[in-house]
N, C-alpha and C. Protein backbone atom coordinates (compact mmCIF):
# COMPACT_ATOMS: atom_id res chain seq x y z
N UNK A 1 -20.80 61.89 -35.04
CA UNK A 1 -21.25 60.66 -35.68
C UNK A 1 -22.00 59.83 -34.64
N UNK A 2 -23.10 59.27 -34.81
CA UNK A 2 -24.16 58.57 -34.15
C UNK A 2 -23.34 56.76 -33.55
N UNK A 3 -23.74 56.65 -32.65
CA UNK A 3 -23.26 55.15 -32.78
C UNK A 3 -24.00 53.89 -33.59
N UNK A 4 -23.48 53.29 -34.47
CA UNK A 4 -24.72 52.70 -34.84
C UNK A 4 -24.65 51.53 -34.31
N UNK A 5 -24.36 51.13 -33.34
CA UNK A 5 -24.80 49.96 -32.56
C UNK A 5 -25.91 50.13 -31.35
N UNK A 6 -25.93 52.03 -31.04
CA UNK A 6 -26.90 51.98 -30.45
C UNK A 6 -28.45 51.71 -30.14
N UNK A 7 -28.95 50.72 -31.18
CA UNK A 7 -30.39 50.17 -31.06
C UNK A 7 -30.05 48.97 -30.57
N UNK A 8 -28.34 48.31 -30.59
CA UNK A 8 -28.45 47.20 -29.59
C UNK A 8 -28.84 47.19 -28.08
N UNK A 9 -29.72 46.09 -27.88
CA UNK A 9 -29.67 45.59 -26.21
C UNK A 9 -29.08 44.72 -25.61
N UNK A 10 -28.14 44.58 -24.38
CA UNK A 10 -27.34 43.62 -24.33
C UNK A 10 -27.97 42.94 -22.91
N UNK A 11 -28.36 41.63 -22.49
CA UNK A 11 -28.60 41.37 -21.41
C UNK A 11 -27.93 42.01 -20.24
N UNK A 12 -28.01 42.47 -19.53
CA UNK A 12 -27.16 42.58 -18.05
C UNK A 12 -26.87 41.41 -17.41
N UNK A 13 -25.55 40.72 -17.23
CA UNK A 13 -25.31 39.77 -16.40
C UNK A 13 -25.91 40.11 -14.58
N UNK A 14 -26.37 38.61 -14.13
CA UNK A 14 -26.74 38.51 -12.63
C UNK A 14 -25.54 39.19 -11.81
N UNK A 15 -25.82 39.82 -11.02
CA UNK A 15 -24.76 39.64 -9.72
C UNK A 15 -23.81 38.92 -9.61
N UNK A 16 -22.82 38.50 -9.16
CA UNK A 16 -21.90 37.84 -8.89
C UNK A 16 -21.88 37.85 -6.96
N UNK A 17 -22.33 36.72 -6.40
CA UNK A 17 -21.86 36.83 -4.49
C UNK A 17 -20.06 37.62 -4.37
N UNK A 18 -20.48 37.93 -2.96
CA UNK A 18 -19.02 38.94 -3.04
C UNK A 18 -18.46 37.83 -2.54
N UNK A 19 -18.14 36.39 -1.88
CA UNK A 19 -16.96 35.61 -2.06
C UNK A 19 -17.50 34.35 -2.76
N UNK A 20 -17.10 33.77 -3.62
CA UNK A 20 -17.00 32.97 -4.37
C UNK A 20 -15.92 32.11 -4.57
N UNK A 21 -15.89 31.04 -4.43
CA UNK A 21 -14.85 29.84 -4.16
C UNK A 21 -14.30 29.16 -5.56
N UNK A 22 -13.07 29.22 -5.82
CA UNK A 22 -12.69 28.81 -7.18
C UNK A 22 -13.39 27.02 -6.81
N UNK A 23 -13.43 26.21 -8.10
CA UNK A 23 -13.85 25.07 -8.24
C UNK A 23 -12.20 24.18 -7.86
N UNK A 24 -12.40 22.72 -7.03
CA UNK A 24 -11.58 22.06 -7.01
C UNK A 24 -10.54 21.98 -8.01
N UNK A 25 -10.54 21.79 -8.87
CA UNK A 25 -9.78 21.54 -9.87
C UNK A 25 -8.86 22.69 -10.12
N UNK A 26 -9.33 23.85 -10.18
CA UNK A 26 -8.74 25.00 -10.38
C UNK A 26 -7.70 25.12 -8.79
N UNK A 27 -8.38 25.73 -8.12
CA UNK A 27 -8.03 25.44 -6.70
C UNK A 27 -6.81 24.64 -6.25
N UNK A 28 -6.83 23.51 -6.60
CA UNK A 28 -5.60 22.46 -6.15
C UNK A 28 -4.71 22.62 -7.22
N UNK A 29 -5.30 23.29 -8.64
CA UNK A 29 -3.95 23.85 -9.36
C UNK A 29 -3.33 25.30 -8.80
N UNK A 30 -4.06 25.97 -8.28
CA UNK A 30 -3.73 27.43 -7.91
C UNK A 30 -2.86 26.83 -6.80
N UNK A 31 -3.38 25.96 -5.71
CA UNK A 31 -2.28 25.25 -4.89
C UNK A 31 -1.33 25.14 -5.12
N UNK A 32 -1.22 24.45 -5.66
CA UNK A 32 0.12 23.42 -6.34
C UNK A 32 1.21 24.83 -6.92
N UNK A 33 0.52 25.85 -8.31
CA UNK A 33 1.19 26.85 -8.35
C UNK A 33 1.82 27.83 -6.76
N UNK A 34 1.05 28.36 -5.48
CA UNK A 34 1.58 29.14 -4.89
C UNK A 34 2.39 27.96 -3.98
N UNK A 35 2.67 26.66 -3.78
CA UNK A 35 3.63 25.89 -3.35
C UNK A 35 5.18 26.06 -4.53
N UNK A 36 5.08 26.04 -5.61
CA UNK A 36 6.03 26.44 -6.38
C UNK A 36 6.30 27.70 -6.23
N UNK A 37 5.84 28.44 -6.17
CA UNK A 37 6.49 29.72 -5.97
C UNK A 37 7.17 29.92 -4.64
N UNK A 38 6.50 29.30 -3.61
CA UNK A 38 7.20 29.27 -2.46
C UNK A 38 8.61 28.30 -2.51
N UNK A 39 8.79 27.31 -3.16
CA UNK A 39 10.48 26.91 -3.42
C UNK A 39 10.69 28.05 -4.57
N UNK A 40 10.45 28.53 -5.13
CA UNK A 40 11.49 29.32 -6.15
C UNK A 40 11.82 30.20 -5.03
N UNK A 41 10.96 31.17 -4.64
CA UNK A 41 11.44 32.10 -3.39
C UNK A 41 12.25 31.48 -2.25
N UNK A 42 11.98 30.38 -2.36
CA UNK A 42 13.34 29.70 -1.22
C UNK A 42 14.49 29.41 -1.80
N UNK A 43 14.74 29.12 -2.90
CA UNK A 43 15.91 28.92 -3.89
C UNK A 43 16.48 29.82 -3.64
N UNK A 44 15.95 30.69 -4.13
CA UNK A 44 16.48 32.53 -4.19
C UNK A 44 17.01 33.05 -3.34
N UNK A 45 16.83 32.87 -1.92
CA UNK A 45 16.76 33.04 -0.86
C UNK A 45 17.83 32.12 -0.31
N UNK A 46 18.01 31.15 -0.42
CA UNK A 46 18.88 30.00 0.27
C UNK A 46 20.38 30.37 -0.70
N UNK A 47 20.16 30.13 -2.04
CA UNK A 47 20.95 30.30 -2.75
C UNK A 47 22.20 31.46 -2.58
N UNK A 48 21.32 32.67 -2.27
CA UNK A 48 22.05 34.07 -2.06
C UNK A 48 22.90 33.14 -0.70
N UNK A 49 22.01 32.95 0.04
CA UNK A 49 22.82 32.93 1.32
C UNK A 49 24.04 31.69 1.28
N UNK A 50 23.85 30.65 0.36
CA UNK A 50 24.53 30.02 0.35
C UNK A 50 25.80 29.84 -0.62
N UNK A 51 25.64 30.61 -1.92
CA UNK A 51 26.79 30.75 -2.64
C UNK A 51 27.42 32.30 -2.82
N UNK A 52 26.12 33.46 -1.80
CA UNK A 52 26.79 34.63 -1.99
C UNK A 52 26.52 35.60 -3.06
N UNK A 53 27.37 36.60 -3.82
CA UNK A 53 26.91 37.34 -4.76
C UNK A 53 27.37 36.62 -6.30
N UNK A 54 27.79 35.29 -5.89
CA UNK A 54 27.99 34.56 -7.16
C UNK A 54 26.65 33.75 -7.74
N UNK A 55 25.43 33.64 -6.79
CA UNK A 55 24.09 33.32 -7.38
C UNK A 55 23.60 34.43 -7.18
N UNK A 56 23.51 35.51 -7.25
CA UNK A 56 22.51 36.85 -7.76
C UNK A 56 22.16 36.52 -9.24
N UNK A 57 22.64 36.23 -10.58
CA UNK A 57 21.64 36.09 -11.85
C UNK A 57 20.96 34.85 -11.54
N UNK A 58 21.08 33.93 -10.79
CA UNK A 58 20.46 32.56 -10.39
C UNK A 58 18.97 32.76 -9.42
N UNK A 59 19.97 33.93 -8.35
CA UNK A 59 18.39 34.35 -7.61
C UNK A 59 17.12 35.45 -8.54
N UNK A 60 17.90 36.07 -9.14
CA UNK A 60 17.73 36.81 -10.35
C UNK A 60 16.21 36.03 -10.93
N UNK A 61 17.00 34.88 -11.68
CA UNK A 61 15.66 34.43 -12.07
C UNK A 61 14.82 33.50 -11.62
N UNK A 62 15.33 32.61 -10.25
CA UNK A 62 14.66 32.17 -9.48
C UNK A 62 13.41 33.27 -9.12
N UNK A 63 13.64 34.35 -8.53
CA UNK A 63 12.10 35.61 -7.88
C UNK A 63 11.76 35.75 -9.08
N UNK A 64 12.16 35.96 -10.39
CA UNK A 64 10.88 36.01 -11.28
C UNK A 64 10.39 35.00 -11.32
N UNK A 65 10.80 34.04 -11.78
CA UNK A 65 9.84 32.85 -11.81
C UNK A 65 9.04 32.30 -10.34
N UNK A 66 9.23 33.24 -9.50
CA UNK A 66 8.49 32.94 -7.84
C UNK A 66 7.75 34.23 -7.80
N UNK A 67 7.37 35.19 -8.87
CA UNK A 67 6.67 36.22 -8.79
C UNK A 67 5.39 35.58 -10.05
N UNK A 68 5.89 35.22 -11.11
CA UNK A 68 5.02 34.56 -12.20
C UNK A 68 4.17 33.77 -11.71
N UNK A 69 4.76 32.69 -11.09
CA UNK A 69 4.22 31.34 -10.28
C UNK A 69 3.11 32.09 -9.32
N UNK A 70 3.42 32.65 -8.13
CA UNK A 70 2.65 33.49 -7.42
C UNK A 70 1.24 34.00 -8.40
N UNK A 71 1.44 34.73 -8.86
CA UNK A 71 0.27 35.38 -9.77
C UNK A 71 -0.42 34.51 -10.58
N UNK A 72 -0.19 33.45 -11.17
CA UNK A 72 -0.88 32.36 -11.62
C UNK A 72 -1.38 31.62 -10.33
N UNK A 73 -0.66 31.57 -9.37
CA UNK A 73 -1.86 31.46 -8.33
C UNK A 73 -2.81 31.85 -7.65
N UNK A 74 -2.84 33.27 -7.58
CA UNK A 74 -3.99 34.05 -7.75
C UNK A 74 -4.75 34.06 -8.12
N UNK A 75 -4.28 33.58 -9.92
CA UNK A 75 -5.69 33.73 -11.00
C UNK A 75 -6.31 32.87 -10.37
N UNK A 76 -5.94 31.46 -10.84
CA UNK A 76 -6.15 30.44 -9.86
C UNK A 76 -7.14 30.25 -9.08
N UNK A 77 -6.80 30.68 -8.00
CA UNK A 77 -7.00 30.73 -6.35
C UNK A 77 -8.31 31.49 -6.55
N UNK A 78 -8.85 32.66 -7.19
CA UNK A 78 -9.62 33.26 -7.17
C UNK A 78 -10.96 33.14 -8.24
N UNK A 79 -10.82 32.06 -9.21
CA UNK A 79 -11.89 31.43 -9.89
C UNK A 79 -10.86 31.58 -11.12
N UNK A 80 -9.85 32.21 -11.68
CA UNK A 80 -10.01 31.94 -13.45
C UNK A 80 -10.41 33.22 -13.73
N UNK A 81 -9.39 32.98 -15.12
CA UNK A 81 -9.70 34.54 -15.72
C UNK A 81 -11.40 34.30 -16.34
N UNK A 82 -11.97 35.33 -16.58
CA UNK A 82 -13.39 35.27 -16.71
C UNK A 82 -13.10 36.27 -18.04
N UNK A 83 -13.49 35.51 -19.52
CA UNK A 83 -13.66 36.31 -20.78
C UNK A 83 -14.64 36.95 -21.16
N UNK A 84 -15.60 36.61 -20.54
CA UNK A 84 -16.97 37.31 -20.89
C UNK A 84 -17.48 38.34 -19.94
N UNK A 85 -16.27 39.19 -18.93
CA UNK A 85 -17.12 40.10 -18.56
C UNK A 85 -17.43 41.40 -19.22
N UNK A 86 -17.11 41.75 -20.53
CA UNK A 86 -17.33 42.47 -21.10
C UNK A 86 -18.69 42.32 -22.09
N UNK A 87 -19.42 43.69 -21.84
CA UNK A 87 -20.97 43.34 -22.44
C UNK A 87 -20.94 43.04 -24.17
N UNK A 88 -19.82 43.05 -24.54
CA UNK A 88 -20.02 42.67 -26.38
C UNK A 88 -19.56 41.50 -26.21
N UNK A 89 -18.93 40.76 -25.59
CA UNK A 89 -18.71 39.65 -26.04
C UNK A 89 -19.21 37.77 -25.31
């Protein structure tokens, strides 16, 4: 079977520079997120050491929520998810 979208033409997006700086706004939120993740990972961390194997479900979900946090700072940190890099849309 033929494609029949193939008589479409789709612009080619420009280049993208290989480092590119997220915008302030984004940025000092990506901040702000990998500073939170750094107290959840200290929670986690302090906690164990300080109440023992009776905060393991506490550190438990302290590192997820210091692994979530982390990765939203990434997005973050690195410009934002970008929806349009796909050529249909």
């Amino acid at each position: 079977m033929a494609d029949p979208c193939a008589h479409e033409s789709f612009p080619q997006k420009p280049p993208r520079p290989w480092l590119e700086l997220a915008p302030w706004p984004l940025a000092s939120r990506g901040l702000g997120l990998l500073l939170l993740a750094g107290a959840f990972a200290a929670a986690a961390w302090w906690g164990m050491g300080a109440f023992g194997w009776w905060f393991v479900p506490g550190a438990a979900v302290c590192a997820g929520a210091a692994l979530l946090a982390l990765w939203a700072a990434l997005i973050h940190l690195t410009g934002g998810e970008e929806f349009d890099d796909h050529p249909f849309v």
